[in-house]
PDB file of N, CA and C in Angstrom:
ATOM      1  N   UNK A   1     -10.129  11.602  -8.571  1.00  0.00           N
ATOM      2  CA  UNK A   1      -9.619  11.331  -7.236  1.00  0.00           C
ATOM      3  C   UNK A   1     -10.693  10.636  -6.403  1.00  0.00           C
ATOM      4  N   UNK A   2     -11.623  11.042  -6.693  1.00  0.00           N
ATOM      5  CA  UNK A   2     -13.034  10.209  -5.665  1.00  0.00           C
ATOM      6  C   UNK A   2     -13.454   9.211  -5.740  1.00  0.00           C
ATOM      7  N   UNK A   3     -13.032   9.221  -7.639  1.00  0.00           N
ATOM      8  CA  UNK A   3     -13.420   7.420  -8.098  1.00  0.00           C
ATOM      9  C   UNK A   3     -12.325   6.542  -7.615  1.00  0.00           C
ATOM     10  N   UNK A   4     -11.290   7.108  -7.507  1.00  0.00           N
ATOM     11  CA  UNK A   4     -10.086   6.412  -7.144  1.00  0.00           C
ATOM     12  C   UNK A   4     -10.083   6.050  -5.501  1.00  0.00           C
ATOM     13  N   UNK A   5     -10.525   6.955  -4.298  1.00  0.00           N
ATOM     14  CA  UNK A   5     -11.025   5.960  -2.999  1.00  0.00           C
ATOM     15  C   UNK A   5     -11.772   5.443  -3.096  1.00  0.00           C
ATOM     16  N   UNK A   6     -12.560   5.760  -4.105  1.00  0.00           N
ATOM     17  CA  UNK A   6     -14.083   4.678  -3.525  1.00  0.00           C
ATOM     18  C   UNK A   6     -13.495   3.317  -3.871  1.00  0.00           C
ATOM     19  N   UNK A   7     -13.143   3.125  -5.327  1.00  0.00           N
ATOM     20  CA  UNK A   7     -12.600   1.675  -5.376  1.00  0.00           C
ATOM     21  C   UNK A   7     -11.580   1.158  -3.861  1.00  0.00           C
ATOM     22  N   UNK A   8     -10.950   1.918  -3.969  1.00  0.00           N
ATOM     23  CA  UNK A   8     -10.072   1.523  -2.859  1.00  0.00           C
ATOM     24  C   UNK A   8     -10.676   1.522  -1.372  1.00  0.00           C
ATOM     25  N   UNK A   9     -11.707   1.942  -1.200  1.00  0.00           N
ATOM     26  CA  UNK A   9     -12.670   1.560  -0.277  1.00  0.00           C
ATOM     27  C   UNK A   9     -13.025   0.185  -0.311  1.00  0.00           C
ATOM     28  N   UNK A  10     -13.701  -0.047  -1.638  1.00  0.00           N
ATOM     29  CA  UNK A  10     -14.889  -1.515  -2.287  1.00  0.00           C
ATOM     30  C   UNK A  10     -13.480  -2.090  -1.903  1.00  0.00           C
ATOM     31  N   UNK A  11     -12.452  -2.617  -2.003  1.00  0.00           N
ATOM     32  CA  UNK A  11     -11.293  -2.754  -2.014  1.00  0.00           C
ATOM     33  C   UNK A  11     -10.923  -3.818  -0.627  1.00  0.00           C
ATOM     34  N   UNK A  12     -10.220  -2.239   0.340  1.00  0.00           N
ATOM     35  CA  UNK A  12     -10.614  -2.648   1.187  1.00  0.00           C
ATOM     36  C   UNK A  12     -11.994  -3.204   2.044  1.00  0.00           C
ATOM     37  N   UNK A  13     -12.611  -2.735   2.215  1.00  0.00           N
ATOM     38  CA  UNK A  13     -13.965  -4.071   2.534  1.00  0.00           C
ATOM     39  C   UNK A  13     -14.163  -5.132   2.229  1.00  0.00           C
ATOM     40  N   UNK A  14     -13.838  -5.812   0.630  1.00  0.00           N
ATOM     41  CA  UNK A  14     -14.109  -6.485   0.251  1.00  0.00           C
ATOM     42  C   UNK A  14     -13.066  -7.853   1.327  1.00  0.00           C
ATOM     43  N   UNK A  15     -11.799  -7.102   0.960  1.00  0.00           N
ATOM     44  CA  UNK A  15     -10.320  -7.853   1.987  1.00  0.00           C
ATOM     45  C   UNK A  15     -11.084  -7.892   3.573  1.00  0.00           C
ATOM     46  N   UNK A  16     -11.190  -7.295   4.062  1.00  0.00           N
ATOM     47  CA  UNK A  16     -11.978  -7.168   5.101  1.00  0.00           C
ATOM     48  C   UNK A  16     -13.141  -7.900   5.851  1.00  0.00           C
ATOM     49  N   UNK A  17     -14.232  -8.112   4.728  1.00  0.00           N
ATOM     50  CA  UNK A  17     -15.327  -9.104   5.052  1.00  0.00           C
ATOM     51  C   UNK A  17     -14.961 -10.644   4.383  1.00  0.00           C
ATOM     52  N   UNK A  18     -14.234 -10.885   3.723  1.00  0.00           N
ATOM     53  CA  UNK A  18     -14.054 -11.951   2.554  1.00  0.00           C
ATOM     54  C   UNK A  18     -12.869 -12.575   2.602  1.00  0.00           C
ATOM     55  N   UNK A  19     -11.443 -11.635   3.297  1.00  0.00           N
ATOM     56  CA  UNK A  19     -10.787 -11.941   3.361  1.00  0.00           C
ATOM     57  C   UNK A  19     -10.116 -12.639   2.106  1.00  0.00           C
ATOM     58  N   UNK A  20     -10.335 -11.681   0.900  1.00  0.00           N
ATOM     59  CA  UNK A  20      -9.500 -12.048  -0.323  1.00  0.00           C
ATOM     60  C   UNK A  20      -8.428 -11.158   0.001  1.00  0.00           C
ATOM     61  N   UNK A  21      -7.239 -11.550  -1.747  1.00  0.00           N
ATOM     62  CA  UNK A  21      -5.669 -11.088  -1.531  1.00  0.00           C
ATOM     63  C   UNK A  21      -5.463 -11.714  -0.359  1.00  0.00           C
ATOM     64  N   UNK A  22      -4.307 -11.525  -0.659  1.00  0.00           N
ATOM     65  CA  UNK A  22      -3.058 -11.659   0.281  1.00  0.00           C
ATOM     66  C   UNK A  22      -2.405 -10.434   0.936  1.00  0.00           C
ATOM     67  N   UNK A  23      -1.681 -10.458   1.874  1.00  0.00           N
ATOM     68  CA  UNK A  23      -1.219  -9.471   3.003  1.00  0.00           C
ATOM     69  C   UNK A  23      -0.344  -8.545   2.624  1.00  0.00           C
ATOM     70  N   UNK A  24       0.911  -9.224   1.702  1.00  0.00           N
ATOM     71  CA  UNK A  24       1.387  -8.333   1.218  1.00  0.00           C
ATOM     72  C   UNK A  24       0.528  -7.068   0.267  1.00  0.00           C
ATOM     73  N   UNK A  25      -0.585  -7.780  -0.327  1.00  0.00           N
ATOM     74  CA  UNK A  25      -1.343  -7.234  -1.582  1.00  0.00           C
ATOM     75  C   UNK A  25      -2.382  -6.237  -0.818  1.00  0.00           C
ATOM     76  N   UNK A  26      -2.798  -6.138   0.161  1.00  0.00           N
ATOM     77  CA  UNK A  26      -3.472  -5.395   1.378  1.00  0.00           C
ATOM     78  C   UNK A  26      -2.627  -4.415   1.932  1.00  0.00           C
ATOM     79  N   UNK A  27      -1.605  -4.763   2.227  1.00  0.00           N
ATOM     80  CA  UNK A  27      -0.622  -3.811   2.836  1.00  0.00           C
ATOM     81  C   UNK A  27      -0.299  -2.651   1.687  1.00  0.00           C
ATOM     82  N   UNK A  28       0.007  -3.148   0.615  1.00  0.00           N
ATOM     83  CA  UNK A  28       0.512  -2.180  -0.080  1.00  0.00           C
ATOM     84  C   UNK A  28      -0.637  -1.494  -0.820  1.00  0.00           C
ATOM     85  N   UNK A  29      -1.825  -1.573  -1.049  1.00  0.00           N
ATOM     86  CA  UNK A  29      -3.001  -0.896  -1.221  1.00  0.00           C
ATOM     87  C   UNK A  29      -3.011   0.147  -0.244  1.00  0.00           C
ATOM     88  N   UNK A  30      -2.777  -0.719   1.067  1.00  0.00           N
ATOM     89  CA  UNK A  30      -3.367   0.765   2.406  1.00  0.00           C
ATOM     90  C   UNK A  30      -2.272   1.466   2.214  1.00  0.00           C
ATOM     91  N   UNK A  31      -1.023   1.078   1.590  1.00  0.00           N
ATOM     92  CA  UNK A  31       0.132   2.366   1.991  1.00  0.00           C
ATOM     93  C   UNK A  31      -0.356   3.168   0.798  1.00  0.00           C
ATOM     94  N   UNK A  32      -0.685   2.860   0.100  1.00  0.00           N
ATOM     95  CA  UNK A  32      -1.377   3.862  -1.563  1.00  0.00           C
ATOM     96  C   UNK A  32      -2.013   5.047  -1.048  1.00  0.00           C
ATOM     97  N   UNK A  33      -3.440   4.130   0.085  1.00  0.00           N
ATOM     98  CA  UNK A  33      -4.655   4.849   0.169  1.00  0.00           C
ATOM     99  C   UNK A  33      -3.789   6.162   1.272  1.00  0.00           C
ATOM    100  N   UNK A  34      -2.820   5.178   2.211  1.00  0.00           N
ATOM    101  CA  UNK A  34      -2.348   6.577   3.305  1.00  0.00           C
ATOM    102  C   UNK A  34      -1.671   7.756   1.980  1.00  0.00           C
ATOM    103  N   UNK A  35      -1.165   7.457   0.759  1.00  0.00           N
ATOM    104  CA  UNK A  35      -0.451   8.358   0.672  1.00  0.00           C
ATOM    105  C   UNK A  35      -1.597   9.297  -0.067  1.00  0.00           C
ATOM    106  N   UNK A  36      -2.338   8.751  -0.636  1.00  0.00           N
ATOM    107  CA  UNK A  36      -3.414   9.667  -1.098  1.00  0.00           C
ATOM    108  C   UNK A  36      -4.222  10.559  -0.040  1.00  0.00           C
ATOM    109  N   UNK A  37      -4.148   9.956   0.759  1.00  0.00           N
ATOM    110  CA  UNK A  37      -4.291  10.810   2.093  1.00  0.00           C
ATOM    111  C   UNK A  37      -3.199  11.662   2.979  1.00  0.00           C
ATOM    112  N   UNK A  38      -1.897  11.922   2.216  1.00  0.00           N
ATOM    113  CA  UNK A  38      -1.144  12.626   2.431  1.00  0.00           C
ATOM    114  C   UNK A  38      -0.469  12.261   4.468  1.00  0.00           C
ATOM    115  N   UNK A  39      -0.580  10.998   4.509  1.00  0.00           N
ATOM    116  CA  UNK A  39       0.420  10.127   5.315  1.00  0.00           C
ATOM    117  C   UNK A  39       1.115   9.671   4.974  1.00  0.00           C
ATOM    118  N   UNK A  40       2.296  10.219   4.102  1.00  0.00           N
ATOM    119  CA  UNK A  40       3.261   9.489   3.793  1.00  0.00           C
ATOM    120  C   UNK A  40       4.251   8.453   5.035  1.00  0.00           C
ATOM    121  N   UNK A  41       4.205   9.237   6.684  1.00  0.00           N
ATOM    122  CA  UNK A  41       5.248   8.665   7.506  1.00  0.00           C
ATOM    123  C   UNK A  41       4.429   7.149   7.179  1.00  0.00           C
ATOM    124  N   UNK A  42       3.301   6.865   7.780  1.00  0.00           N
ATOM    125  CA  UNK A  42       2.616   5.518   7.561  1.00  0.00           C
ATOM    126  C   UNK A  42       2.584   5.099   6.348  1.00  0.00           C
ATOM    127  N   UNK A  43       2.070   5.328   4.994  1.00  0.00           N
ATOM    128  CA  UNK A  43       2.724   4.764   3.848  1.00  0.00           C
ATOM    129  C   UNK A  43       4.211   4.282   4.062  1.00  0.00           C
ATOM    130  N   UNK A  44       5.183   5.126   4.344  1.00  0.00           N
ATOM    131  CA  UNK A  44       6.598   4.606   4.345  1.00  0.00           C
ATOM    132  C   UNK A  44       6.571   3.324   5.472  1.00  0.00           C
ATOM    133  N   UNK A  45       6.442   3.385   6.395  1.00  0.00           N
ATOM    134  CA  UNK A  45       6.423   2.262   7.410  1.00  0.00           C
ATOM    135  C   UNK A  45       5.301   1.120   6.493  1.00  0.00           C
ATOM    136  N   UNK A  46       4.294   1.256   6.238  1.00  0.00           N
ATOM    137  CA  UNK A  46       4.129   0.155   5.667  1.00  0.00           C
ATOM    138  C   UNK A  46       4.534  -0.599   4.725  1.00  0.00           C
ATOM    139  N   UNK A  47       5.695   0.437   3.572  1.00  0.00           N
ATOM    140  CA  UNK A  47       6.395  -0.311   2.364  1.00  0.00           C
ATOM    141  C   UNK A  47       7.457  -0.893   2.926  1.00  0.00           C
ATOM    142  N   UNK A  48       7.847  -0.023   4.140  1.00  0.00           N
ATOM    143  CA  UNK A  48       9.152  -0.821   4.742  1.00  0.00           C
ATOM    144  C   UNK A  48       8.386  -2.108   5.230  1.00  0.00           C
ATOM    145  N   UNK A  49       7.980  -2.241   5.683  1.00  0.00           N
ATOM    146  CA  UNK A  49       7.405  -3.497   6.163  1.00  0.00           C
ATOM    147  C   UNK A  49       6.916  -4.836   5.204  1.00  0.00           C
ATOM    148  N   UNK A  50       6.384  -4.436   4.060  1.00  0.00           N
ATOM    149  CA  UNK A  50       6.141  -5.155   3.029  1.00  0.00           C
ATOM    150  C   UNK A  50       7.770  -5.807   2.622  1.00  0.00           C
ATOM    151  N   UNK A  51       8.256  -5.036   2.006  1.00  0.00           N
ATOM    152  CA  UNK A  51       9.887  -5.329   1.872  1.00  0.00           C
ATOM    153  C   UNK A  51      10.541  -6.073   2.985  1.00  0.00           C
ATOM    154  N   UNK A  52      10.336  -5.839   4.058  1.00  0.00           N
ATOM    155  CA  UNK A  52      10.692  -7.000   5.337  1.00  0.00           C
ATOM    156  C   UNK A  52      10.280  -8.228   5.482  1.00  0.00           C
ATOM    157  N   UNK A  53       8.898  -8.172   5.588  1.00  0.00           N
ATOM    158  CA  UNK A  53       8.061  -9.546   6.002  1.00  0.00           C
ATOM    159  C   UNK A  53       7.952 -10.350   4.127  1.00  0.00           C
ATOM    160  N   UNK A  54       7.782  -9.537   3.210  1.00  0.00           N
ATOM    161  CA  UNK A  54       7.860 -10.445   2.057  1.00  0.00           C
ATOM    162  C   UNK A  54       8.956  -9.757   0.760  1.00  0.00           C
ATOM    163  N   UNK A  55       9.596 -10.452   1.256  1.00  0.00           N
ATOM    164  CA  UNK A  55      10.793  -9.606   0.211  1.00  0.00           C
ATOM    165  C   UNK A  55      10.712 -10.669  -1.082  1.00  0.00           C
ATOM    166  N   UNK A  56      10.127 -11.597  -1.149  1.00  0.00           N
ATOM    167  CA  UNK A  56      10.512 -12.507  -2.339  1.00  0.00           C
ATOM    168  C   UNK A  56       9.019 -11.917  -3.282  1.00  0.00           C
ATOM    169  N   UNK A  57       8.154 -11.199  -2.419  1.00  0.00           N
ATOM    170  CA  UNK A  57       6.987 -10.756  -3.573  1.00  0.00           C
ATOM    171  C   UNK A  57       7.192 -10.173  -4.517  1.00  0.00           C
ATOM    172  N   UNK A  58       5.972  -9.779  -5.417  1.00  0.00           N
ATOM    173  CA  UNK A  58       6.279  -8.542  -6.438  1.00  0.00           C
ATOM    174  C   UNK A  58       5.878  -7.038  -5.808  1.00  0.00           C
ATOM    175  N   UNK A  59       4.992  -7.260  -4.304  1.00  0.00           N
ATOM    176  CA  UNK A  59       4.793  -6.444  -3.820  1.00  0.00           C
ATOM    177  C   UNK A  59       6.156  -5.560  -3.062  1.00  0.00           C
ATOM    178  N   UNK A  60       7.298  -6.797  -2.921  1.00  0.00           N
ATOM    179  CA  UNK A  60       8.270  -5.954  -2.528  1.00  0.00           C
ATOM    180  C   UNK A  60       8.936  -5.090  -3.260  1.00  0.00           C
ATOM    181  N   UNK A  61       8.973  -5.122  -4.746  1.00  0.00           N
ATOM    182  CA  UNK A  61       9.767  -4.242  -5.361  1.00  0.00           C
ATOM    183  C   UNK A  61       8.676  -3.496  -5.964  1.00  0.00           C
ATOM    184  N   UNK A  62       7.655  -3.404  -5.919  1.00  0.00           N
ATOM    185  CA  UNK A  62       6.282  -2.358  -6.063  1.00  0.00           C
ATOM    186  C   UNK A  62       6.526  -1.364  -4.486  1.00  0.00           C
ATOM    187  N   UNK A  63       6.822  -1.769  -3.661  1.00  0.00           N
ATOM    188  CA  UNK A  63       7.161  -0.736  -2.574  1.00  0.00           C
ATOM    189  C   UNK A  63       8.791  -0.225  -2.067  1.00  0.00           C
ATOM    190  N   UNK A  64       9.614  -1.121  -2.988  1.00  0.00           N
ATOM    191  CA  UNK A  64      10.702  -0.289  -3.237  1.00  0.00           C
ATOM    192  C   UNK A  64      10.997   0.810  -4.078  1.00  0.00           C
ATOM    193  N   UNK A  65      10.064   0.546  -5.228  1.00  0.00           N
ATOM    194  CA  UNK A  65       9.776   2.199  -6.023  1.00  0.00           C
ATOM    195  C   UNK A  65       9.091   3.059  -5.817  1.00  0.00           C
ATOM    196  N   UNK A  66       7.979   2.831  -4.589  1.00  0.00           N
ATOM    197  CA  UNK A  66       7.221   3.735  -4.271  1.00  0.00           C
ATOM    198  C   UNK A  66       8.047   4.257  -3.367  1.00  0.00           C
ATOM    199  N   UNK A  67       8.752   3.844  -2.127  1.00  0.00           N
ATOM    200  CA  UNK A  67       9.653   4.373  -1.469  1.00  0.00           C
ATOM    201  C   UNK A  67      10.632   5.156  -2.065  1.00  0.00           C
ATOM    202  N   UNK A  68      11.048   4.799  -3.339  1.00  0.00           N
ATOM    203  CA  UNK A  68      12.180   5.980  -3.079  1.00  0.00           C
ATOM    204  C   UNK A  68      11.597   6.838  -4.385  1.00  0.00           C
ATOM    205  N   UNK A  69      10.531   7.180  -4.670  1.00  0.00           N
ATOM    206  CA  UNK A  69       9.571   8.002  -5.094  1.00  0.00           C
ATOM    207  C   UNK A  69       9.374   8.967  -3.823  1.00  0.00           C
ATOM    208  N   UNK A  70       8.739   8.615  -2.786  1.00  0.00           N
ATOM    209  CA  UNK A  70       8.093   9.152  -1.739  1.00  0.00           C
ATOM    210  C   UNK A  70       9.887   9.946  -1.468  1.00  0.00           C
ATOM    211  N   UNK A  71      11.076   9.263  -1.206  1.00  0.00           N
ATOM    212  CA  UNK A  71      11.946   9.886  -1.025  1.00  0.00           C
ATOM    213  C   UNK A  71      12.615  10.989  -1.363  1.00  0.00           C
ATOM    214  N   UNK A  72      12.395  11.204  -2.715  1.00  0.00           N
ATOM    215  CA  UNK A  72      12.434  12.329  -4.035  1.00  0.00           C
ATOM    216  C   UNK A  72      11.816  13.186  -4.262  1.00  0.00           C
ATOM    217  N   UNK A  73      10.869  12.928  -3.275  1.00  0.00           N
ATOM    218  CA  UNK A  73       9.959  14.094  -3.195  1.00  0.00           C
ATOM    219  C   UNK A  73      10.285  15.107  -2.100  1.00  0.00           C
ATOM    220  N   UNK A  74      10.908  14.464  -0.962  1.00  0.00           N
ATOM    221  CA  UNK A  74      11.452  15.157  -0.292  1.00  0.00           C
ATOM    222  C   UNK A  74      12.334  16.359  -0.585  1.00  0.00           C
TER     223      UNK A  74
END
């Protein structure tokens, strides 16, 4: 679990100072990192949002299964 934020730290920063990836590909990392951090309401708002603003990605149907994952858990 620790090795798994830290990358996702190096991750984000890297997007951050460098401004590599793309937005969709950023967005759906941070909804990962919120859910590993047990924010799912913000994870969900950000997959919804991915699915809105880029629905033709692969990131959109990578956050349509995480969504209704997150849903099933309910």
């Amino acid at each position: 679990m620790k090795k798994t934020m830290c990358v996702l730290l190096i991750a984000f920063a890297c997007a951050a100072l460098f401004g590599c990836g793309d937005k969709a590909a950023e967005m759906f990392d941070t909804a990962k990192f919120e859910e590993l951090q047990n924010n799912r309401q913000h994870a969900v708002e950000l997959y919804e949002k991915i699915i809105k603003d880029y629905p033709d990605s692969s990131y959109a149907e990578r956050a349509k299964a995480r969504l209704a994952e997150i849903k099933a858990q309910k």
